[in-house]
C-alpha atoms as a PDB file:
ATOM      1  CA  UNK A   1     136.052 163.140  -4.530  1.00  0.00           C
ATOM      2  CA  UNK A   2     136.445 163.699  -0.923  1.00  0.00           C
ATOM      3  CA  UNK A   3     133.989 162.769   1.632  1.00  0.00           C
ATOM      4  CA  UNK A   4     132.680 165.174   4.575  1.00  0.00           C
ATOM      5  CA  UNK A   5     131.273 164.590   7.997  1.00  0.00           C
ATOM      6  CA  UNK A   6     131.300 165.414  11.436  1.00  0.00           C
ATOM      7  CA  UNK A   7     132.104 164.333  14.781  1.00  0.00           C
ATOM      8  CA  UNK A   8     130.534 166.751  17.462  1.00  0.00           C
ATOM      9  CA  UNK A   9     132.373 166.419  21.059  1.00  0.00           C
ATOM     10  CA  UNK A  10     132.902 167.835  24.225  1.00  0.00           C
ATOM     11  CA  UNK A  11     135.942 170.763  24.706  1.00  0.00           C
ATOM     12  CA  UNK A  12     136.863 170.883  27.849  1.00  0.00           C
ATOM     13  CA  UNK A  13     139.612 173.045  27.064  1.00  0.00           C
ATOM     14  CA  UNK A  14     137.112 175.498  25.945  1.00  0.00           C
ATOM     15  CA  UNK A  15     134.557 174.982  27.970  1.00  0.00           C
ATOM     16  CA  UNK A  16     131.950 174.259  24.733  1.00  0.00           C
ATOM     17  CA  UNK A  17     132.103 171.409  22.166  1.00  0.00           C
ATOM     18  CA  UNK A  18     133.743 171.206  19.464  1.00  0.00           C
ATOM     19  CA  UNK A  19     133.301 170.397  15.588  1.00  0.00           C
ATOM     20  CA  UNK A  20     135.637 168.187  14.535  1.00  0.00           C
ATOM     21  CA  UNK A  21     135.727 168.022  10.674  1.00  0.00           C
ATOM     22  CA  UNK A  22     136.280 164.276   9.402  1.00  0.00           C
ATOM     23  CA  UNK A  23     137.836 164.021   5.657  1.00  0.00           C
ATOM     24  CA  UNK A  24     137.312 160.556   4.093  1.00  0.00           C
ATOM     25  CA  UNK A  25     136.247 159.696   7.788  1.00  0.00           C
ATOM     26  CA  UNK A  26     139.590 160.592   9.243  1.00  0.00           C
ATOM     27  CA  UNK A  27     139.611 163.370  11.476  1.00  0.00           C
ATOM     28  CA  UNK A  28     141.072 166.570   9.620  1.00  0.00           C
ATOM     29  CA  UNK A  29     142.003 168.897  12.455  1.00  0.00           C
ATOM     30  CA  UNK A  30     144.369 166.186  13.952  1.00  0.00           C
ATOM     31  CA  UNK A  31     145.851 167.347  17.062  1.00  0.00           C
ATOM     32  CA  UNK A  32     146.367 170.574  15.650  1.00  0.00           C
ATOM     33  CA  UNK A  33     143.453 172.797  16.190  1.00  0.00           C
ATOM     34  CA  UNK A  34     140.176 172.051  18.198  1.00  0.00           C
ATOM     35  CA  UNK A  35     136.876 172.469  16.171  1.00  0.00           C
ATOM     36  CA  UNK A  36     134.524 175.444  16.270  1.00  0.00           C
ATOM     37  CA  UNK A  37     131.823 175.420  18.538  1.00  0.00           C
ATOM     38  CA  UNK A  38     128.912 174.108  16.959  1.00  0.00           C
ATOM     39  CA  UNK A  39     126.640 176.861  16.984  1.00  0.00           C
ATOM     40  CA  UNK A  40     129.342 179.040  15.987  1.00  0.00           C
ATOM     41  CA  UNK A  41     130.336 176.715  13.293  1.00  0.00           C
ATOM     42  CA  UNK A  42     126.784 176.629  11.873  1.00  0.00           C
ATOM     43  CA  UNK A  43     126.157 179.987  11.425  1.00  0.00           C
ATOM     44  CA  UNK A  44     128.463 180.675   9.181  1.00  0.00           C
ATOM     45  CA  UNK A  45     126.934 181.958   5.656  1.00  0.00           C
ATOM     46  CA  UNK A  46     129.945 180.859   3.677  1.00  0.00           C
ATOM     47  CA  UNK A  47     129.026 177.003   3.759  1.00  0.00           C
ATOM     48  CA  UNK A  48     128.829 177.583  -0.368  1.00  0.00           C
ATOM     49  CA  UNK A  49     131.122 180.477  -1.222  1.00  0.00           C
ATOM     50  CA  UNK A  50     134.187 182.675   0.955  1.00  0.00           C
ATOM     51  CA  UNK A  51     135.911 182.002   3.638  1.00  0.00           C
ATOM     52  CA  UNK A  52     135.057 179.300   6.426  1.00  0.00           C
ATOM     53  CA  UNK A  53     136.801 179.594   9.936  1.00  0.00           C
ATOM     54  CA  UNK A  54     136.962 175.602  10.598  1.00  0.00           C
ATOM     55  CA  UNK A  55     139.754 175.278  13.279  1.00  0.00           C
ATOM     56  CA  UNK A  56     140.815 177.233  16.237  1.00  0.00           C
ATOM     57  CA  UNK A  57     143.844 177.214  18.361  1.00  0.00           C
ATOM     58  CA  UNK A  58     144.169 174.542  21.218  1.00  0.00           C
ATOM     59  CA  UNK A  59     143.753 178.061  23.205  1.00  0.00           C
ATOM     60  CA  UNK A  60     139.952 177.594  22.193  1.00  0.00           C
ATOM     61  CA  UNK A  61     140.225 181.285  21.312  1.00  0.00           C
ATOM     62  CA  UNK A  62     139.017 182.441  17.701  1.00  0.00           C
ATOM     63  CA  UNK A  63     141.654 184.957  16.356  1.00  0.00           C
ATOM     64  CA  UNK A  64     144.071 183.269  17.731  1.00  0.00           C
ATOM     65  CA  UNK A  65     145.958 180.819  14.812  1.00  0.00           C
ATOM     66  CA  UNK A  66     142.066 180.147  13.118  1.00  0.00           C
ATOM     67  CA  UNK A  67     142.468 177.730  10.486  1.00  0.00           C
ATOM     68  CA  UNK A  68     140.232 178.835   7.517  1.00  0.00           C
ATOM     69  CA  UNK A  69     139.473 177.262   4.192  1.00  0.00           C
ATOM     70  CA  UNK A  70     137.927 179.505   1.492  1.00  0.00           C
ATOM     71  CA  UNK A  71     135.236 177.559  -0.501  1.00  0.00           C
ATOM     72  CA  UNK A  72     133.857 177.983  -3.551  1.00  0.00           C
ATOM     73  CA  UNK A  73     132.028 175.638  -6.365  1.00  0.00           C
ATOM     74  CA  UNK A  74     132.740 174.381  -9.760  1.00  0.00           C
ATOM     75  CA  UNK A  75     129.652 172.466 -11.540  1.00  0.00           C
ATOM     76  CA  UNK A  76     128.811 169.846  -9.205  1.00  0.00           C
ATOM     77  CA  UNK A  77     131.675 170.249  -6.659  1.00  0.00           C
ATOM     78  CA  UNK A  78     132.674 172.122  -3.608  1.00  0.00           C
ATOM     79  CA  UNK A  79     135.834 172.835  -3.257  1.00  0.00           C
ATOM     80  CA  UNK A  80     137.963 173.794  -0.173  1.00  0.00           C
ATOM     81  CA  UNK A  81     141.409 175.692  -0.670  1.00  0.00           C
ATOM     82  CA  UNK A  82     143.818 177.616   1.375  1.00  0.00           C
ATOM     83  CA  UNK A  83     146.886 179.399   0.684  1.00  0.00           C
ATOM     84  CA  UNK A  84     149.129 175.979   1.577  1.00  0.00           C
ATOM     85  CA  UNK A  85     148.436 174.110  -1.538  1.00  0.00           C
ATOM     86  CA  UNK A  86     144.871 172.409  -0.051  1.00  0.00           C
ATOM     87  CA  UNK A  87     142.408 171.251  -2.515  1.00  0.00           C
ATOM     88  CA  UNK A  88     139.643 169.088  -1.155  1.00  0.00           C
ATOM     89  CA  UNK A  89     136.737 168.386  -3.731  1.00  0.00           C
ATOM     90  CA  UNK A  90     133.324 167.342  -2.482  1.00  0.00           C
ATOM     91  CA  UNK A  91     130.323 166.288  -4.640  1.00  0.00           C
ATOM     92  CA  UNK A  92     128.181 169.303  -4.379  1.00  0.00           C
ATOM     93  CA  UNK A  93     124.593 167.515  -3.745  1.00  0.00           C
ATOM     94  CA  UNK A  94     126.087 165.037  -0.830  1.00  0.00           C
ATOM     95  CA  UNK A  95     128.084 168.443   0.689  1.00  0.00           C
ATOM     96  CA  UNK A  96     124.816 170.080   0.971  1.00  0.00           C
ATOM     97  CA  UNK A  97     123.055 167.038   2.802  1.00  0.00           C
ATOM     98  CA  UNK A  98     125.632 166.769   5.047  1.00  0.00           C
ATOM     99  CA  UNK A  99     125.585 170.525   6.106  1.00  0.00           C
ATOM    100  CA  UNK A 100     121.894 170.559   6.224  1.00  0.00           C
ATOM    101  CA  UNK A 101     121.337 167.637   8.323  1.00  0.00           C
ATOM    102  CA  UNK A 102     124.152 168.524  10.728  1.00  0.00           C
ATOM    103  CA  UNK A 103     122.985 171.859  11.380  1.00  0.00           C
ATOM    104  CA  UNK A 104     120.004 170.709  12.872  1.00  0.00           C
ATOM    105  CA  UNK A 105     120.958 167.476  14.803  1.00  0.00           C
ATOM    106  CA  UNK A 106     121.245 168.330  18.079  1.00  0.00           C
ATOM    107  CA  UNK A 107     122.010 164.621  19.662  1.00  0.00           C
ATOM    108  CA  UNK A 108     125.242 166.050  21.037  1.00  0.00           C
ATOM    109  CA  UNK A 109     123.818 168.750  23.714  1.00  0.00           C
ATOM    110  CA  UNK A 110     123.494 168.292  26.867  1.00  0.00           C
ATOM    111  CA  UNK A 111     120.752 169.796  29.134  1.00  0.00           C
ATOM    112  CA  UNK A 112     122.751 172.861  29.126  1.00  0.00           C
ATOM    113  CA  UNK A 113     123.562 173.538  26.081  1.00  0.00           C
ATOM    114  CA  UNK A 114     119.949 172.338  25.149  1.00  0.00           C
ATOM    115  CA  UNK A 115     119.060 174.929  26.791  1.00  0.00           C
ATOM    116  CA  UNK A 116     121.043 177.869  25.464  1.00  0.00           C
ATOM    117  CA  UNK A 117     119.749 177.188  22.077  1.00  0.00           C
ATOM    118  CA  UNK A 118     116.168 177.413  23.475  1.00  0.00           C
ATOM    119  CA  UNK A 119     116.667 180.522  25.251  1.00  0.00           C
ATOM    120  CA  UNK A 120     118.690 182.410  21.881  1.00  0.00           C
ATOM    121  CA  UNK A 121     115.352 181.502  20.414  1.00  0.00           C
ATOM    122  CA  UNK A 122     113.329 183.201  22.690  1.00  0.00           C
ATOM    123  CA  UNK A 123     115.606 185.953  23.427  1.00  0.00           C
ATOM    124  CA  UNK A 124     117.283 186.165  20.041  1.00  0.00           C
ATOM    125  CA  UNK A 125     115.048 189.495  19.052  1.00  0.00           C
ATOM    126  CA  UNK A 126     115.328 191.403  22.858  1.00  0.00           C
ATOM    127  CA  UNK A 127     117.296 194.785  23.883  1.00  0.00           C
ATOM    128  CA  UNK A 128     117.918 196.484  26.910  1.00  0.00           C
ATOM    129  CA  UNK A 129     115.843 200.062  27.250  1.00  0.00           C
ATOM    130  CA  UNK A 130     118.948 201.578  26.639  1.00  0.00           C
ATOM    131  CA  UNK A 131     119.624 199.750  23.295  1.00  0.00           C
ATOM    132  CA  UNK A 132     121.735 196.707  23.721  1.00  0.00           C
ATOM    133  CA  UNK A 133     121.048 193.713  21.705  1.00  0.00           C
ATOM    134  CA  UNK A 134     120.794 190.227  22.768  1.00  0.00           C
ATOM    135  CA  UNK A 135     124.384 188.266  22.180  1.00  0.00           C
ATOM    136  CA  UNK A 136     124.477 185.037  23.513  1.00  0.00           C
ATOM    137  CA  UNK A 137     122.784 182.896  26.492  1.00  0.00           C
ATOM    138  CA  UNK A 138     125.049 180.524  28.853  1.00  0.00           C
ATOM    139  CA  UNK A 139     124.083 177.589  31.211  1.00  0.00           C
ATOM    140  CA  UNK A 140     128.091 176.962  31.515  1.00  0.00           C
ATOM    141  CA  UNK A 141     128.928 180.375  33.733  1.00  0.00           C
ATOM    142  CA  UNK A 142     127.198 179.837  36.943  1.00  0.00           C
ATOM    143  CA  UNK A 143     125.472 176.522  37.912  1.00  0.00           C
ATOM    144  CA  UNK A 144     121.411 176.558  37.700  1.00  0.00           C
ATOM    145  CA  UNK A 145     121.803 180.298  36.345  1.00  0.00           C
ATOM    146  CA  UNK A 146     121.048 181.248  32.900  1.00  0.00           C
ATOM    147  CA  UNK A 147     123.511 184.054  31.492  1.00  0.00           C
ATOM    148  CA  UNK A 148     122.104 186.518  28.548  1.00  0.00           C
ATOM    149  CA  UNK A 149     124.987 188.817  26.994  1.00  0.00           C
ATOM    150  CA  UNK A 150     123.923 191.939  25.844  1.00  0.00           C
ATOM    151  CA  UNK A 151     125.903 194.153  23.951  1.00  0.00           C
ATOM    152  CA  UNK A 152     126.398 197.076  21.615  1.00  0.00           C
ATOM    153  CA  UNK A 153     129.408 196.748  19.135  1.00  0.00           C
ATOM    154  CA  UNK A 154     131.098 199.135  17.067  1.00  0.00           C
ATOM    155  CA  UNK A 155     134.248 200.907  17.754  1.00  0.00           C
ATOM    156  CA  UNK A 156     136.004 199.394  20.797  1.00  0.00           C
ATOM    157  CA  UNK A 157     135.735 202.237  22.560  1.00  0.00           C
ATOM    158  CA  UNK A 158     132.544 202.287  22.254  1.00  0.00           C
ATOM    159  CA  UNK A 159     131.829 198.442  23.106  1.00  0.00           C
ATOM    160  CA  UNK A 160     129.198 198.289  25.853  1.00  0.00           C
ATOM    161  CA  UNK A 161     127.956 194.860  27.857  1.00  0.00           C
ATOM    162  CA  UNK A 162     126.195 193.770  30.015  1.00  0.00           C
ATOM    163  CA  UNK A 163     124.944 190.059  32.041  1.00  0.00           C
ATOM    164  CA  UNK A 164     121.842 189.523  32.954  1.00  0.00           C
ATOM    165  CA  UNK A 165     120.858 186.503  35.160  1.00  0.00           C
ATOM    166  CA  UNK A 166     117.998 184.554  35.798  1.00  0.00           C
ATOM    167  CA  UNK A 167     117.927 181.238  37.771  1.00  0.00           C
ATOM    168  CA  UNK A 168     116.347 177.748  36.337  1.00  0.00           C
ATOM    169  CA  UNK A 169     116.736 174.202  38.367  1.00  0.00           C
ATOM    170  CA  UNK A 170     119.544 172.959  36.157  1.00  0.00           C
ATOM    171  CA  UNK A 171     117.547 170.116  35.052  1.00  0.00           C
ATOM    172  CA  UNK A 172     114.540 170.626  33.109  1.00  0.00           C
ATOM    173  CA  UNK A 173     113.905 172.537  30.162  1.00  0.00           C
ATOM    174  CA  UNK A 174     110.504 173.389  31.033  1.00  0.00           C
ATOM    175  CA  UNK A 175     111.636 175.169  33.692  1.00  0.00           C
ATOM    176  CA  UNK A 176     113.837 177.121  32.181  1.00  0.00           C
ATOM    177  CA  UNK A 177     111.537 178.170  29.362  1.00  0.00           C
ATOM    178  CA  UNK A 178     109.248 179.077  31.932  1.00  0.00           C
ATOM    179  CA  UNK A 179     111.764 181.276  33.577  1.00  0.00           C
ATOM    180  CA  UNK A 180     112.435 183.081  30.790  1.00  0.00           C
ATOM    181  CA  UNK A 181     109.204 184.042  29.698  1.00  0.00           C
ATOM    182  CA  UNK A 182     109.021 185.504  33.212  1.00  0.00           C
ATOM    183  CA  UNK A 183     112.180 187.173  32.900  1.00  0.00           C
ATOM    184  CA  UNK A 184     111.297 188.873  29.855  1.00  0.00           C
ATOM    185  CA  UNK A 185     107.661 190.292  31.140  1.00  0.00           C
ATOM    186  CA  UNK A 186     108.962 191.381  34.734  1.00  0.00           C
ATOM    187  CA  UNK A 187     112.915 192.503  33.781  1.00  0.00           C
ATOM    188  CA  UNK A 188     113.104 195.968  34.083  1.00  0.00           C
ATOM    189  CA  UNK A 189     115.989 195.685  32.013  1.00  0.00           C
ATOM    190  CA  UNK A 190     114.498 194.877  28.841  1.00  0.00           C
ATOM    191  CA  UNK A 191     111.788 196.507  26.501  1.00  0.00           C
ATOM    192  CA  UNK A 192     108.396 195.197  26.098  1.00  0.00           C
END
């Protein structure tokens, strides 16, 4: 059986961090593909069953040369497979663990990315008056300036977004917490 962990760094290339998948405690992705942002990474729903995105090009770009494994169980294993011959085999129990724990250790962020995981909670369930849904929040666009994405998806031509900005001090993430629970009762922007 094969072991799994992970090493969560910094991307500069991308501008994020980066999941880097560690087989037997040898890093997997090599030089080949950086990891998937974390909270990208962590989302997923196909930890247990379909496909997993688990690389991305050294472009940082997803869609562009993705390295996905499809995974799928078998008594008391998970295994990974792809369509060049790859068949890793983890026991199932010690795969969970490991995906459980790492979801929710957050050692790796710094104050700004800290951040943007406390402001998706808090803004994770707002829309604009005119229907867009919250996206994403950034600390990494502008310097002391919290970024919120909101969007409405569907057909591309009928993709609609839109930034809205509030400031914080960039250190403290009382501050910024405080900000945007102001931002969300005086924002014009968004419904109440």
């Amino acid at each position: 059986m094969n072991r799994l962990s992970f090493n969560i760094i910094p991307s500069p290339e991308s501008n994020d961090h980066q999941v880097r998948i560690l087989i037997d405690n040898e890093d997997w992705l090599h030089d080949d593909y950086l990891g998937i942002d974390p909270p990208r990474f962590f989302q997923q729903e196909t930890f247990l069953s379909g496909d997993l995105l688990v690389g991305r090009c050294d472009c940082g770009v997803e869609g562009c040369g993705d390295l996905i494994v499809n995974v799928h169980s078998d008594k008391d294993k998970m295994i990974w497979t792809n369509n060049d011959g790859l068949k890793l085999q983890f026991d199932k129990t010690e795969y969970s663990k490991v995906i459980e724990f790492s979801k929710t250790d957050f050692k790796w962020e710094d104050i700004n990315r800290r951040v943007e995981r406390l402001m998706t909670n808090i803004f994770n369930a707002s829309q604009t008056i005119d229907g867009l849904t919250f996206d994403w929040a950034s600390c990494r666009i502008e310097n002391k300036r919290v970024n919120l994405s909101y969007s409405k998806k569907g057909l591309p031509e009928d993709f609609k977004q839109e930034i809205l900005k509030f400031a914080w001090d960039g250190k403290s993430e009382s501050n910024a917490i405080d900000n945007a629970e102001k931002f969300l009762q005086t924002n014009k922007r968004l419904k109440r």
